[in-house]
C-alpha atoms as a PDB file:
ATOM      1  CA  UNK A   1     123.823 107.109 119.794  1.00  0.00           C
ATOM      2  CA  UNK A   2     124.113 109.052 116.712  1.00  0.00           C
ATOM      3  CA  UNK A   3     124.148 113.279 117.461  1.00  0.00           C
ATOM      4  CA  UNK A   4     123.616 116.422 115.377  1.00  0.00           C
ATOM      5  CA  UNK A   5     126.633 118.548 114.988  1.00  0.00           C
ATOM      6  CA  UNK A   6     125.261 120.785 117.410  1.00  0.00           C
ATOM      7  CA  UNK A   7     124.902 118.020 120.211  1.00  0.00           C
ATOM      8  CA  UNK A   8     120.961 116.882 119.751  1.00  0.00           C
ATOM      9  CA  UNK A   9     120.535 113.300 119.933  1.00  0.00           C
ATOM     10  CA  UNK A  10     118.271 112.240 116.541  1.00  0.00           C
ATOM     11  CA  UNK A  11     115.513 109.681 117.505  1.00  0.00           C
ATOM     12  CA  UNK A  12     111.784 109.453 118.150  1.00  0.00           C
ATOM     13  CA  UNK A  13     110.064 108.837 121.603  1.00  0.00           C
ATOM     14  CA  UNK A  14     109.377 105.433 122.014  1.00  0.00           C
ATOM     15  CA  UNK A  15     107.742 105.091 125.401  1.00  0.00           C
ATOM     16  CA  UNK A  16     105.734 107.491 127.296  1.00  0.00           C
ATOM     17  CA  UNK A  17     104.728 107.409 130.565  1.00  0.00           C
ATOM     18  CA  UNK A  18     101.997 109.104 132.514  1.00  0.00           C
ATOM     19  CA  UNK A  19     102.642 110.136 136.417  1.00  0.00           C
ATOM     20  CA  UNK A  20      99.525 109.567 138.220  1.00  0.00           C
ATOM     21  CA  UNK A  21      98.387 112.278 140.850  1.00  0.00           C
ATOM     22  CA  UNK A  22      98.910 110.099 143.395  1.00  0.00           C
ATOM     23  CA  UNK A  23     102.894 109.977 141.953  1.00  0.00           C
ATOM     24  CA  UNK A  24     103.366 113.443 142.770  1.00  0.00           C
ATOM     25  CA  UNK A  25     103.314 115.740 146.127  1.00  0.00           C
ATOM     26  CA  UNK A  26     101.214 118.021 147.354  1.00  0.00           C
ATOM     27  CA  UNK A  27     102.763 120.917 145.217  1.00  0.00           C
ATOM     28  CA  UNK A  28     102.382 118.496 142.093  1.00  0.00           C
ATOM     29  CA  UNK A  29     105.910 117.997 141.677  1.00  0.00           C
ATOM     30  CA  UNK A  30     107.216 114.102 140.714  1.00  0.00           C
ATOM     31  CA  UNK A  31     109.806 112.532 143.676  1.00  0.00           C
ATOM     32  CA  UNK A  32     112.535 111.815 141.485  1.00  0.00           C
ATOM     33  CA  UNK A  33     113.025 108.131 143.264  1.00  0.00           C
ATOM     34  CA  UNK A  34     109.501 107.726 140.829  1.00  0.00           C
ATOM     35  CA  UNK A  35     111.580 109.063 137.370  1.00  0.00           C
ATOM     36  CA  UNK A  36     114.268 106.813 138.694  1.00  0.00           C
ATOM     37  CA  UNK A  37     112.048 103.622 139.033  1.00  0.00           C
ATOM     38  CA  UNK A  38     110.828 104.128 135.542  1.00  0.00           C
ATOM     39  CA  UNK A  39     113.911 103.908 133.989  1.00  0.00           C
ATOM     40  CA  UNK A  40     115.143 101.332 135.751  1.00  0.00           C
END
């Protein structure tokens, strides 16, 4: 992966995905097993 000289990564998002409400607790926070899953 190519970097600015400052450390940035240079790119473009190519995939976004949405959390559902039903992905998060009650305090609206994401479980990060769910992030993990994603990615994987």
């Amino acid at each position: 992966m190519v970097h600015y000289a400052d450390g940035r990564p240079i790119g473009d998002l190519t995939l976004r995905t949405l959390a559902m409400p039903s992905d998060a607790n009650a305090a609206g926070d994401i479980f990060g097993g769910w992030v993990m899953a994603q990615m994987d």
